[in-house]
Protein backbone atom coordinates (compact mmCIF):
# COMPACT_ATOMS: atom_id res chain seq x y z
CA UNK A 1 0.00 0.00 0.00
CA UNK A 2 2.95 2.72 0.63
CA UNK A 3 4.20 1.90 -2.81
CA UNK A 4 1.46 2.70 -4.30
CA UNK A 5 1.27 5.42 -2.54
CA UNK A 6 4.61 7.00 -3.08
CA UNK A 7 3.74 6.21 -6.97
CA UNK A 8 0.42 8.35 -6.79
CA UNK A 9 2.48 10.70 -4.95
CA UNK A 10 5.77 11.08 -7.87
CA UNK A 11 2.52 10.97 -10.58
CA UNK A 12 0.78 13.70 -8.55
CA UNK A 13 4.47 16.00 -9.00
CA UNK A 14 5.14 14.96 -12.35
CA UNK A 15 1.38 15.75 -13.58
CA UNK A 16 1.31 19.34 -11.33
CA UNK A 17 5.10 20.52 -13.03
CA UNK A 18 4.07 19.20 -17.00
CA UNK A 19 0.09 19.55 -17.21
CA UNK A 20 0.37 22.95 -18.82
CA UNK A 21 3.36 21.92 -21.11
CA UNK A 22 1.84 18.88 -22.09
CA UNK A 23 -1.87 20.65 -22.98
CA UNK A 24 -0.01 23.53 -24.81
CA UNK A 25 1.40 20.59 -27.01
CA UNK A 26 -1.59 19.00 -27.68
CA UNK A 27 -3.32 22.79 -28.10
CA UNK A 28 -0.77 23.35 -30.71
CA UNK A 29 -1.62 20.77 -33.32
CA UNK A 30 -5.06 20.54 -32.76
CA UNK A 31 -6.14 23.72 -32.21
CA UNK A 32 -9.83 23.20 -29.30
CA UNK A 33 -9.36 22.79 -26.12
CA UNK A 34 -11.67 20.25 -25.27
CA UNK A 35 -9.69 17.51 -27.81
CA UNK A 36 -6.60 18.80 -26.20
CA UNK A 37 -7.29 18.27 -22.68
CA UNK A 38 -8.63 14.50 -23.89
CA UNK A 39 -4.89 14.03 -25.27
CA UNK A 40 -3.51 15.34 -22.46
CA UNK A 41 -5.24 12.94 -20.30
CA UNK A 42 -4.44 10.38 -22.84
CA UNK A 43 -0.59 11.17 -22.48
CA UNK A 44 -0.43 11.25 -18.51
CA UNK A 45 -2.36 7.64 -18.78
CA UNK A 46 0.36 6.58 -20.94
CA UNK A 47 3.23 7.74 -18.56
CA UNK A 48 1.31 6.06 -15.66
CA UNK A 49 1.89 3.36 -17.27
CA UNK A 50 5.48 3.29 -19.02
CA UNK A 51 6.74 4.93 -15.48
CA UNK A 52 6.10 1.82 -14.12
CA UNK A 53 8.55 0.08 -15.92
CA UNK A 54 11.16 2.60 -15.26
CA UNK A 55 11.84 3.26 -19.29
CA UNK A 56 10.94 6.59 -18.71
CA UNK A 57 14.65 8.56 -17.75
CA UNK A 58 14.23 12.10 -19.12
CA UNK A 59 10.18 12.98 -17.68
CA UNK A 60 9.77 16.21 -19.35
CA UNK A 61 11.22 15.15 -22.72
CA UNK A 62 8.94 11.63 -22.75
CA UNK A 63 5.99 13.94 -21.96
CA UNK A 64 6.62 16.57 -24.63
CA UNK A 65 7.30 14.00 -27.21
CA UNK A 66 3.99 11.59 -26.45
CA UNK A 67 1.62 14.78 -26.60
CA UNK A 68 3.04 15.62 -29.94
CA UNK A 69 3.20 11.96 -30.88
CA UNK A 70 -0.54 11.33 -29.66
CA UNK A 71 -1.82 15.01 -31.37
CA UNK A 72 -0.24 14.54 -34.66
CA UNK A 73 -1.89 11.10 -34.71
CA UNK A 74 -5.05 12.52 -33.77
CA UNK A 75 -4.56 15.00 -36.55
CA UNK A 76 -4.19 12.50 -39.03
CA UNK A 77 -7.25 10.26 -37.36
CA UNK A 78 -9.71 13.33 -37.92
CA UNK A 79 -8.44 14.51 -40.89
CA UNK A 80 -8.87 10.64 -42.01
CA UNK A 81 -12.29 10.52 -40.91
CA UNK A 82 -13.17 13.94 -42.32
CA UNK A 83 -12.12 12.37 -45.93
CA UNK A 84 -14.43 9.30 -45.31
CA UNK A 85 -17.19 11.33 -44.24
CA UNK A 86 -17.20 13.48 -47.04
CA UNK A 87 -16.45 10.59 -49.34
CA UNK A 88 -19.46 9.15 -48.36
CA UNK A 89 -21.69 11.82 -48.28
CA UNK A 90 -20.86 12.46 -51.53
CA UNK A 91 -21.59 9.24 -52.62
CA UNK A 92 -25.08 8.86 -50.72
CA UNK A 93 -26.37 12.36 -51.94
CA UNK A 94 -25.01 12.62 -55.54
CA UNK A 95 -24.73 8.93 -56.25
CA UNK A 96 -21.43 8.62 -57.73
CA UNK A 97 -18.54 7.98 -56.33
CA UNK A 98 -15.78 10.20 -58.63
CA UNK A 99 -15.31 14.21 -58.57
CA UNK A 100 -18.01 15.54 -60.77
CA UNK A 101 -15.24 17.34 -62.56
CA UNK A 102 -13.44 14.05 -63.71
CA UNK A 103 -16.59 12.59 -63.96
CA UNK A 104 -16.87 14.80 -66.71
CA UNK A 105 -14.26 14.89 -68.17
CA UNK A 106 -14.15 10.90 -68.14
CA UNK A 107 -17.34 10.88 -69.65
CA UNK A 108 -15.90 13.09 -72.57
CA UNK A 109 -12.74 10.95 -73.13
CA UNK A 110 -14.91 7.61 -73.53
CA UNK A 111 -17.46 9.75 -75.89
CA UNK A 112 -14.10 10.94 -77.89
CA UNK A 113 -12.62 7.58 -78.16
CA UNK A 114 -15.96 6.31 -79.19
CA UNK A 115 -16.61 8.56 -81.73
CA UNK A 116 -12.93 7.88 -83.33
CA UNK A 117 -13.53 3.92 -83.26
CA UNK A 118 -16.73 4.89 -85.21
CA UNK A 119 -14.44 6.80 -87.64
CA UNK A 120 -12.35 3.95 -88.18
CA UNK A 121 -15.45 1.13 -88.31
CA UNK A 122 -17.37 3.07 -91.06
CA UNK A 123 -13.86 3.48 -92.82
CA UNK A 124 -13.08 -0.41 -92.79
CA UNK A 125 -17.25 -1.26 -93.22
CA UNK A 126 -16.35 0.90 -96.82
CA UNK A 127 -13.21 -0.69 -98.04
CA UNK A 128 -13.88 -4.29 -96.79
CA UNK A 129 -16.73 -5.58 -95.44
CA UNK A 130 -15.38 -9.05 -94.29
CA UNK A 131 -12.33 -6.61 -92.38
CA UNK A 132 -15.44 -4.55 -90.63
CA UNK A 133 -17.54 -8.20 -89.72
CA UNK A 134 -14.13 -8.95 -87.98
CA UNK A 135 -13.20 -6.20 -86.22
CA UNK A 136 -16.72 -5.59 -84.83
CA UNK A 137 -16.56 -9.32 -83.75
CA UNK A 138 -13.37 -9.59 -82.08
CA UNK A 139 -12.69 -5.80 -80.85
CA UNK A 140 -16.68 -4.69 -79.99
CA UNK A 141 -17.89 -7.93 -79.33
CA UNK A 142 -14.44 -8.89 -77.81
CA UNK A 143 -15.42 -12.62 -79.15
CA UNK A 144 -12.72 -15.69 -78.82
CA UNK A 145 -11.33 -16.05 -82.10
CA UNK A 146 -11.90 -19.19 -82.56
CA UNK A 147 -15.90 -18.96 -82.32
CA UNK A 148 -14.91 -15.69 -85.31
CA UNK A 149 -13.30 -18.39 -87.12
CA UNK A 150 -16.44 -20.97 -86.67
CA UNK A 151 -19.14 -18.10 -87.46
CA UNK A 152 -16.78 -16.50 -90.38
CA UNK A 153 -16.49 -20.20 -92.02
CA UNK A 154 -12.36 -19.45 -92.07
CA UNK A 155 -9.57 -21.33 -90.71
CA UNK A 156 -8.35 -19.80 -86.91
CA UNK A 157 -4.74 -18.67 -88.61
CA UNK A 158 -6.57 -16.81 -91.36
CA UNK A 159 -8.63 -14.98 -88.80
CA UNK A 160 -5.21 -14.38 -86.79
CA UNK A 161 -3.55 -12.71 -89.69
CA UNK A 162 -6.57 -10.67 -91.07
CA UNK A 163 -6.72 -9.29 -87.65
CA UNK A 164 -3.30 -8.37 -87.71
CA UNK A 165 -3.61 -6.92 -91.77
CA UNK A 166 -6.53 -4.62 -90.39
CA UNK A 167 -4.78 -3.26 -86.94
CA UNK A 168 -1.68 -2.88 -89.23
CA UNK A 169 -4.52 -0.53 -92.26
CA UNK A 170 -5.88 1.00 -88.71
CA UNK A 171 -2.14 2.07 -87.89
CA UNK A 172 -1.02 3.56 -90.94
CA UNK A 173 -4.66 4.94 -91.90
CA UNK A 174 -5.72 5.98 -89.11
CA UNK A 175 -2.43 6.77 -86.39
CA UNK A 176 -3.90 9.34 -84.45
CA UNK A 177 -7.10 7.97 -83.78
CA UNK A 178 -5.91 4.16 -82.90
CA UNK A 179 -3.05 6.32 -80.51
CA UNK A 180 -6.08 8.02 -78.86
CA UNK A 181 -8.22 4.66 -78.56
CA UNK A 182 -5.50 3.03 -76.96
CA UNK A 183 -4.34 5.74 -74.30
């Protein structure tokens, strides 16, 4: 019992000398008093603690560097939660889950990129309409080339290499466009 005593006592000094220091910490990085105070607490629980063990030699340095420890943490914690929060509540009211802006803007990229494999479709569709069957089969329809080969009556190597003849027209036709639908 006069252990624990003289322990309550040496906390009772310790917390009377560093209360202010420690709060002032805490104060500093978050900025209300009422979250401050809690880290304070949180900090003289923690020395309570790790005094016990006697791996605390320098008081006022241990103290100073656990309330900036613990408030930084806290920082990020809120700031954390603050993201989640709004992440969510964006996603409950608006219903989507990106920034409007890129949103946008991804919406306009996928129209573009549309638009140019259109170009190129109605450009094959005109020169060859056996080249157009297979490119809407294997690219749009993203088929397996071997049920292209079964529905196209040809051979699986002849569908290999026409595929290759038309990305190769597509290339030197049609550069900018198969660059853009491929970024």
């Amino acid at each position: 019992m006069e252990i624990e005593s003289e322990k309550k006592n040496g906390f009772d000094a310790v917390y009377e000398e560093y209360h202010k220091m420690v709060f002032r910490i805490a104060y500093h990085y978050i900025c209300n008093r009422e979250e401050a105070e809690d880290i304070s607490q949180v900090v003289f629980g923690r020395y309570y603690i790790f005094s016990e063990t006697g791996r605390v030699t320098n008081v006022r340095s241990w103290l100073a560097t656990t309330a900036r420890n613990v408030a930084v943490n806290h920082v990020k914690h809120i700031s954390y939660e603050r993201l989640l929060w709004a992440k969510e509540t964006m996603e409950d009211y608006l219903g989507y889950e990106e920034d409007p802006e890129e949103q946008f803007f991804g919406t306009l990229r996928e129209k573009d990129k549309i638009e140019c494999a259109c170009r190129i479709l109605a450009a094959l569709k005109t020169k060859k309409r056996k080249w157009y069957n297979l490119a809407v089969y294997a690219y749009c329809n993203e088929m397996p080339r071997q049920e292209i080969a079964d529905r196209m009556g040809m051979s699986l190597n002849a569908v290999m290499s026409t595929l290759t003849r038309i990305k190769d027209w597509i290339r030197k036709n049609y550069k900018v466009e198969f660059d853009h639908i491929n970024t």
